[in-house]
C-alpha atoms as a PDB file:
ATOM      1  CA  UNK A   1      -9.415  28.195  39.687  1.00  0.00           C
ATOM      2  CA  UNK A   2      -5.821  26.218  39.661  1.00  0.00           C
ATOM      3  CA  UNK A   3      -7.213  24.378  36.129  1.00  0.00           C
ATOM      4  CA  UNK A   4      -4.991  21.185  37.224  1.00  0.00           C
ATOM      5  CA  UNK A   5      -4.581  18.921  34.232  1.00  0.00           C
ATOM      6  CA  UNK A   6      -4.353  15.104  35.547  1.00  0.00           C
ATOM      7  CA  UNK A   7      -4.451  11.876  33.562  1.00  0.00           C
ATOM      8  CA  UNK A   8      -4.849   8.034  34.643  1.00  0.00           C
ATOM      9  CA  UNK A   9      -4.430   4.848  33.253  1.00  0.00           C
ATOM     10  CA  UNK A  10      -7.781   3.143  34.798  1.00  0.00           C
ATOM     11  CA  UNK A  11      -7.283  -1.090  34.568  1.00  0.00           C
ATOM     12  CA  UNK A  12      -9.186  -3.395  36.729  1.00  0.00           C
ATOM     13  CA  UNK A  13     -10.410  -1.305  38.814  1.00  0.00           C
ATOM     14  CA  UNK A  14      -6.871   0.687  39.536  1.00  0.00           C
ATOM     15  CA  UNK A  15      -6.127   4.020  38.865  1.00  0.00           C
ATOM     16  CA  UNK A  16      -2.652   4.736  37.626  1.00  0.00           C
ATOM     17  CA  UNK A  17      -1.446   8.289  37.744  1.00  0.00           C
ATOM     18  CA  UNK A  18       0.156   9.361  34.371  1.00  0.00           C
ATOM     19  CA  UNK A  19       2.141  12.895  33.562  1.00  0.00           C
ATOM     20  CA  UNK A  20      -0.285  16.059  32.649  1.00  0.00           C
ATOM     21  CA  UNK A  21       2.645  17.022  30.287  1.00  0.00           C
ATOM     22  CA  UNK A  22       3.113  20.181  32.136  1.00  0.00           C
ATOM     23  CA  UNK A  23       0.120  21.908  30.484  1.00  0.00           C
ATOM     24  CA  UNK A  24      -2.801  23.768  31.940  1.00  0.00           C
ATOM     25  CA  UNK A  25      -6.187  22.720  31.959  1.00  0.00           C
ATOM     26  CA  UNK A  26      -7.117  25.271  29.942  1.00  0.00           C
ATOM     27  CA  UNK A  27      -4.865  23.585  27.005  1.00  0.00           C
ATOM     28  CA  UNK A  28      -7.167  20.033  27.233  1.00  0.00           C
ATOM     29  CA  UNK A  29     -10.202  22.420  27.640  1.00  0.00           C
ATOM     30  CA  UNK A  30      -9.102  23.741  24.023  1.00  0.00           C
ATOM     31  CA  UNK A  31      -8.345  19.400  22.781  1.00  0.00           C
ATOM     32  CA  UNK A  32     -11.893  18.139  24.065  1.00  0.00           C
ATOM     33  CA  UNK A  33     -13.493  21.444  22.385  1.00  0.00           C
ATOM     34  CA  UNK A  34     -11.536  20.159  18.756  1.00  0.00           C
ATOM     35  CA  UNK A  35     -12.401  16.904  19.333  1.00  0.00           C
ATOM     36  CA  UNK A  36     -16.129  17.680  19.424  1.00  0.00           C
ATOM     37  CA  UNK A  37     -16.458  20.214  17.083  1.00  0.00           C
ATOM     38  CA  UNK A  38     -14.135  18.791  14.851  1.00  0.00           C
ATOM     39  CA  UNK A  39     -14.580  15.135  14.834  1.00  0.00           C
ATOM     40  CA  UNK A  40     -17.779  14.985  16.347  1.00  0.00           C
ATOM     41  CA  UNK A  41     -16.140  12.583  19.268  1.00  0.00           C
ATOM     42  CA  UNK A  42     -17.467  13.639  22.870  1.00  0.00           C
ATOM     43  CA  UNK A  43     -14.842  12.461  25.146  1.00  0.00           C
ATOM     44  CA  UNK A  44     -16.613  14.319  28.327  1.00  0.00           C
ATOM     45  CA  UNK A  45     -18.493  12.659  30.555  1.00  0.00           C
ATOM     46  CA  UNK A  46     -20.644  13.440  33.819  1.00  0.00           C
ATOM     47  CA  UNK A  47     -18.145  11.977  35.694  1.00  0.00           C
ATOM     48  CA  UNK A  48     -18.697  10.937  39.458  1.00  0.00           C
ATOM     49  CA  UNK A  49     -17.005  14.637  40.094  1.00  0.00           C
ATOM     50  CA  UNK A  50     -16.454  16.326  43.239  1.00  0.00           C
ATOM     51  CA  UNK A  51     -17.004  19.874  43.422  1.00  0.00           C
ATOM     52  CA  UNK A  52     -13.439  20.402  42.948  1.00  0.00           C
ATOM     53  CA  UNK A  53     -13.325  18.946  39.551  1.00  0.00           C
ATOM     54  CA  UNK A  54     -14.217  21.675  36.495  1.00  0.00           C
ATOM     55  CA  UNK A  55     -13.584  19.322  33.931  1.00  0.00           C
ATOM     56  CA  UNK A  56     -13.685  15.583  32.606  1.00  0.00           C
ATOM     57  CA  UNK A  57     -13.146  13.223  29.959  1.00  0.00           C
ATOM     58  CA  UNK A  58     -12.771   9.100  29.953  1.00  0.00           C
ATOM     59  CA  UNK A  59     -11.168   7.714  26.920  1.00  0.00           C
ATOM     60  CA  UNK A  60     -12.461   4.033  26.163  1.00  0.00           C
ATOM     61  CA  UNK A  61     -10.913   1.813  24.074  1.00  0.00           C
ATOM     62  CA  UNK A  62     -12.965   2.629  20.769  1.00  0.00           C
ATOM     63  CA  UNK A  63     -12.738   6.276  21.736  1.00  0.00           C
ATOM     64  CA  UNK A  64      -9.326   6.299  21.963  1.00  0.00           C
ATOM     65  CA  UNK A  65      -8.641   4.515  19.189  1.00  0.00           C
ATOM     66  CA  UNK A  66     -10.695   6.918  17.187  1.00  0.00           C
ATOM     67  CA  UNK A  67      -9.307  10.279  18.697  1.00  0.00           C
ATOM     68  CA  UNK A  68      -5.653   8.319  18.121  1.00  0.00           C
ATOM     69  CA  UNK A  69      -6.020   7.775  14.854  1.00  0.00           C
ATOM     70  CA  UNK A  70      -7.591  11.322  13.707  1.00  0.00           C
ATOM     71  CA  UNK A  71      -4.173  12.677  16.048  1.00  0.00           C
ATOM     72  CA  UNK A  72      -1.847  10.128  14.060  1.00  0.00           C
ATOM     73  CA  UNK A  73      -3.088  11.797  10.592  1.00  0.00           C
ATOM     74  CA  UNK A  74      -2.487  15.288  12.192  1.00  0.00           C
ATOM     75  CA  UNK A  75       0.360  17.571  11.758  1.00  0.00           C
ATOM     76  CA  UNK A  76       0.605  18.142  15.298  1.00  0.00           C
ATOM     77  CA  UNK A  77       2.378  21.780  15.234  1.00  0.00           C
ATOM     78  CA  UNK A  78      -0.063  22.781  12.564  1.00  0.00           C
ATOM     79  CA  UNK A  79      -3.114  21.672  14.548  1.00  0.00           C
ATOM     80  CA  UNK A  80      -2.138  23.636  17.662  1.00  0.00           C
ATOM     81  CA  UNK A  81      -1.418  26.310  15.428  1.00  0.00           C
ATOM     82  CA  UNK A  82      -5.130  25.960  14.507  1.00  0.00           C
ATOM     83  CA  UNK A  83      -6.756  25.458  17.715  1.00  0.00           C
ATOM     84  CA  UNK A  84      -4.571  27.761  19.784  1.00  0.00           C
ATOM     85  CA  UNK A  85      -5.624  31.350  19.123  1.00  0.00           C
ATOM     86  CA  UNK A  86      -9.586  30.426  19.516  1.00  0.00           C
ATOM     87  CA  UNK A  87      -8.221  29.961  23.507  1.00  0.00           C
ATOM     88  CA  UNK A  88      -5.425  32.665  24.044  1.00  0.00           C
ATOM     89  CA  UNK A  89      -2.864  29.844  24.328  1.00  0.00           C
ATOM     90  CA  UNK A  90       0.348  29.805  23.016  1.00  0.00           C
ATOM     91  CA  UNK A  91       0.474  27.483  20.214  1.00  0.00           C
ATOM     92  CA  UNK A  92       3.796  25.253  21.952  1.00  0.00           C
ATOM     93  CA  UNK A  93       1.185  24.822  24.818  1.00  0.00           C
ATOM     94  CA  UNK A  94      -1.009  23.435  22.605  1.00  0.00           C
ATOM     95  CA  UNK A  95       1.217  21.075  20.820  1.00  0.00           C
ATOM     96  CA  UNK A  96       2.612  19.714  24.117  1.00  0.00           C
ATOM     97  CA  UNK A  97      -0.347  18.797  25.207  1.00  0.00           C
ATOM     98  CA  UNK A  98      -1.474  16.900  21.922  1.00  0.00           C
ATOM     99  CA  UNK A  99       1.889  15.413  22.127  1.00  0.00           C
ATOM    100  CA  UNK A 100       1.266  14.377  25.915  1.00  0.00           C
ATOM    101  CA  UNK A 101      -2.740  12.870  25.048  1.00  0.00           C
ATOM    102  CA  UNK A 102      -1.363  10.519  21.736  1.00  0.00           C
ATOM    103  CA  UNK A 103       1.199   9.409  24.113  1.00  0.00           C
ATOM    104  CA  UNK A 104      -1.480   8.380  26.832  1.00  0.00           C
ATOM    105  CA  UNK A 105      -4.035   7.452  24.061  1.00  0.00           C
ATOM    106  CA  UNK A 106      -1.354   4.744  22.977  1.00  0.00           C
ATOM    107  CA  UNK A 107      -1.350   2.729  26.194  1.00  0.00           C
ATOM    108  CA  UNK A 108      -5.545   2.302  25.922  1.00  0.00           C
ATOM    109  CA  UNK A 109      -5.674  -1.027  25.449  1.00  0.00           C
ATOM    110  CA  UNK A 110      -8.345  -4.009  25.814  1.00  0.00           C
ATOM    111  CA  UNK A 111      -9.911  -2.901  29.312  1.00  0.00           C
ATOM    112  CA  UNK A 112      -7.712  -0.337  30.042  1.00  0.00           C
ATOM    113  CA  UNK A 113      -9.570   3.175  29.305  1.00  0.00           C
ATOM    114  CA  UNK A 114      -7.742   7.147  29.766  1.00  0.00           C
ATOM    115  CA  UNK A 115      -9.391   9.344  32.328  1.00  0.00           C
ATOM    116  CA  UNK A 116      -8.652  13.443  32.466  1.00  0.00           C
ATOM    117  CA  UNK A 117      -9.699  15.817  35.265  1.00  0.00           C
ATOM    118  CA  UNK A 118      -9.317  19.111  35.702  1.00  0.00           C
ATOM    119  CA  UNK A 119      -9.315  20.369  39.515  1.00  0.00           C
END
């Protein structure tokens, strides 16, 4: 399993490939499990997947909007810190990848929505 963390910028019908932030799968794995147990957002999706795909989310503009806001009142380091050891991941992993998602969250706008895979 190569847990492959990929993001894109999806706007009329493109698909624009954004950085993973150099983080494993395993680190957004960790995110989408805070988001829902923690601010009861569900960000996966049954996404049209192909058997290569272990994971999924797609970030709408109200979604995103929520999830950015609840990241903008975080502490970002102390949230890793948080949601790090439940997953065995170093808590720099983590934060990266927090920092990486409110980056992409930022450019959701209008009809522009955030999709993550895992492959």
């Amino acid at each position: 399993m190569s847990q492959i963390a990929s993001f894109y910028l999806l706007k009329d019908g493109q698909r624009q490939e954004l950085s993973g932030g150099d983080c494993s799968g395993a680190v957004y794995m960790a995110i989408w499990d805070w988001c829902e147990y923690e601010l009861d957002l569900d960000v996966r999706f049954p996404a049209p997947q192909t058997e290569d795909t272990l994971d999924s989310a797609l970030l709408e503009e109200e979604l995103a909007s929520k999830l950015l806001a609840a990241l903008r009142e975080q502490d970002l380091l102390e949230l890793a810190a948080e949601i790090a050891p439940d997953w065995d991941l170093p808590a720099e992993a983590v934060q990266s990848g927090l920092e990486t998602l409110r980056s992409h969250l930022e450019l959701v706008r209008g009809d522009t929505a955030l999709l993550y895979e895992m492959i």
